[in-house]
Protein backbone atom coordinates (compact mmCIF):
# COMPACT_ATOMS: atom_id res chain seq x y z
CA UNK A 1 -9.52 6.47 -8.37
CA UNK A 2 -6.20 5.25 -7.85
CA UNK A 3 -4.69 2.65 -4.83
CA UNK A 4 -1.38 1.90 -3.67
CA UNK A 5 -0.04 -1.62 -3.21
CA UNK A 6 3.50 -2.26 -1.55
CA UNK A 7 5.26 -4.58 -3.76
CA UNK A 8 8.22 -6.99 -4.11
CA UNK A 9 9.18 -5.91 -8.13
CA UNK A 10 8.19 -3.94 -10.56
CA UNK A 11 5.89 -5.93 -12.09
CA UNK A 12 1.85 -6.57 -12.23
CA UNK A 13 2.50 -10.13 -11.82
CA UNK A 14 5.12 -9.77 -8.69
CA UNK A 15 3.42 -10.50 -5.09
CA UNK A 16 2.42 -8.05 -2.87
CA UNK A 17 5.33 -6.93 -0.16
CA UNK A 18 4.42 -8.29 3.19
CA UNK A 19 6.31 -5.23 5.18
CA UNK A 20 4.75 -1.84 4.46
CA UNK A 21 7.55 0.43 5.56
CA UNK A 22 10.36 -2.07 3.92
CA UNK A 23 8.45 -2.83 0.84
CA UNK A 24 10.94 -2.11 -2.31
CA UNK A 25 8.07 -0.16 -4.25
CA UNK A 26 4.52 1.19 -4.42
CA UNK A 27 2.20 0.11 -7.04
CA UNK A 28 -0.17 3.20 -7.77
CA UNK A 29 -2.77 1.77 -9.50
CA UNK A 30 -5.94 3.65 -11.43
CA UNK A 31 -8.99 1.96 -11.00
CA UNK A 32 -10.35 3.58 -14.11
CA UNK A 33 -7.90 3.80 -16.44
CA UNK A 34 -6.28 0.42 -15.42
CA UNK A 35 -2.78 2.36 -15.52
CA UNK A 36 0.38 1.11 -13.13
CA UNK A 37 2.88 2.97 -12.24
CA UNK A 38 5.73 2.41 -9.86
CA UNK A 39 7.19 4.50 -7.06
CA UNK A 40 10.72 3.19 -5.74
CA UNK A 41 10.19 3.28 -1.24
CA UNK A 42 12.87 5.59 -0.40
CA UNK A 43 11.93 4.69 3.26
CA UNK A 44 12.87 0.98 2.44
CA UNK A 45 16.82 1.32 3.67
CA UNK A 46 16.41 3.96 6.26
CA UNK A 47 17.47 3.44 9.87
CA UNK A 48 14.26 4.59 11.41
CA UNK A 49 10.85 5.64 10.68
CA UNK A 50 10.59 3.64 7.27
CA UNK A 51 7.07 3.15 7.72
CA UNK A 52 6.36 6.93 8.52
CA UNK A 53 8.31 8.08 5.39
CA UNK A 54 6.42 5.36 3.35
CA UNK A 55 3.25 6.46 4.45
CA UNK A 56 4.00 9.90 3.23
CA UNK A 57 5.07 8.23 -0.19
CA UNK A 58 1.60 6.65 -0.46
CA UNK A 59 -0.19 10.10 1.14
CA UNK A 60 1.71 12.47 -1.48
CA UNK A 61 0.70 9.77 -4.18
CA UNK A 62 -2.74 11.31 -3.81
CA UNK A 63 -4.12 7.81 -3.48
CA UNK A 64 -7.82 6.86 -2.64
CA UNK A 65 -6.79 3.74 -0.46
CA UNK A 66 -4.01 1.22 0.23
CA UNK A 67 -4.20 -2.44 -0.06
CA UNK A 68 -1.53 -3.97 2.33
CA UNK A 69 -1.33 -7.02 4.05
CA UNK A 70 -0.04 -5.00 7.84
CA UNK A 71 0.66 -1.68 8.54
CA UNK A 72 2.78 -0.26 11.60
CA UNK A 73 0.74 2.07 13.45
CA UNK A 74 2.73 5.35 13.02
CA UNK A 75 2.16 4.65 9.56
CA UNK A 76 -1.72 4.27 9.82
CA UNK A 77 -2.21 7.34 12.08
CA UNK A 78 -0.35 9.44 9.00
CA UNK A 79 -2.38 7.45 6.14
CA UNK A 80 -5.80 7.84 7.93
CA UNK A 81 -4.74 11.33 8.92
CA UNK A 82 -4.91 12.44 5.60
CA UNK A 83 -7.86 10.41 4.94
CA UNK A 84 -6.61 7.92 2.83
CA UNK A 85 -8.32 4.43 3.78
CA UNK A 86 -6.53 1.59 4.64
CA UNK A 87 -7.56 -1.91 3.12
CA UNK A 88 -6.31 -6.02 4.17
CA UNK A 89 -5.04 -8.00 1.09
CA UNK A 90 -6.38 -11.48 0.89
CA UNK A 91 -3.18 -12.99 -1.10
CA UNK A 92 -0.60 -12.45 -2.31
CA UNK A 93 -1.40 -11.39 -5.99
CA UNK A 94 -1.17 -8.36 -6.86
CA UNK A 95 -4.42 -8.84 -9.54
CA UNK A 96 -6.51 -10.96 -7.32
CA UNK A 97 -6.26 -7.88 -4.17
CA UNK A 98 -7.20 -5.23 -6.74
CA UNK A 99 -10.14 -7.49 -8.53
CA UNK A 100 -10.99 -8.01 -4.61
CA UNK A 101 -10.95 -4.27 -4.12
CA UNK A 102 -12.84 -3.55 -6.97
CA UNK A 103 -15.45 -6.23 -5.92
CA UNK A 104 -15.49 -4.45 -2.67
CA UNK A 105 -14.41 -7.68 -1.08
CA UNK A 106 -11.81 -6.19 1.14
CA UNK A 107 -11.84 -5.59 4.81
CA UNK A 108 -10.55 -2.12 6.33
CA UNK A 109 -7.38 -3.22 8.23
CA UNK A 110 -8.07 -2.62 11.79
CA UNK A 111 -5.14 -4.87 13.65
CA UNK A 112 -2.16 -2.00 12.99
CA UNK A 113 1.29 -3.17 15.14
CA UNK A 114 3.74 -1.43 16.69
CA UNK A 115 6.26 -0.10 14.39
């Protein structure tokens, strides 16, 4: 199973991106295998509709869930569309959201905002 995390670097140890649609890169992370790999956010510069073209990033990443800490609601309505569910992050660490996660210790983000 495999989540996506927006975040600041491209690193394990970075934090986790507090802006979905501006957030630098994607951490695609397999539960299973414990693998990372990381997708540079084409969206992150655009002029409009970052968080639409982000949410197709994580969508086409044929991810189970996303771990984020807010989410725009264009964005959601495209992530849940495809059935993809959306999760809160607790902190900032990257490690301690997907421990959480894997505890099942996250909430389902329900508070989207305008984008």
């Amino acid at each position: 199973m495999k989540i996506a995390i927006p975040v600041d670097h491209k690193n394990i140890e970075s934090s986790v991106c507090i802006s979905f649609g501006r957030t630098p890169y994607f951490l695609i992370y397999n539960i299973e295998t414990k693998e990372s790999n990381f997708l540079e956010n084409s969206a992150a510069n655009s002029q409009g509709g970052a968080g639409i073209k982000a949410a197709q990033t994580v969508v086409d990443s044929e991810v189970y869930a996303l771990l984020t800490p807010r989410c725009g609601e264009n964005a959601a309505e495209v992530i849940n569309a495809a059935g993809v569910k959306i999760y809160k992050t607790i902190s900032s660490s990257i490690r301690d959201n997907i421990t959480a996660f894997e505890e099942r210790k996250l909430s389902l983000l329900d508070d989207t905002h305008a984008g």
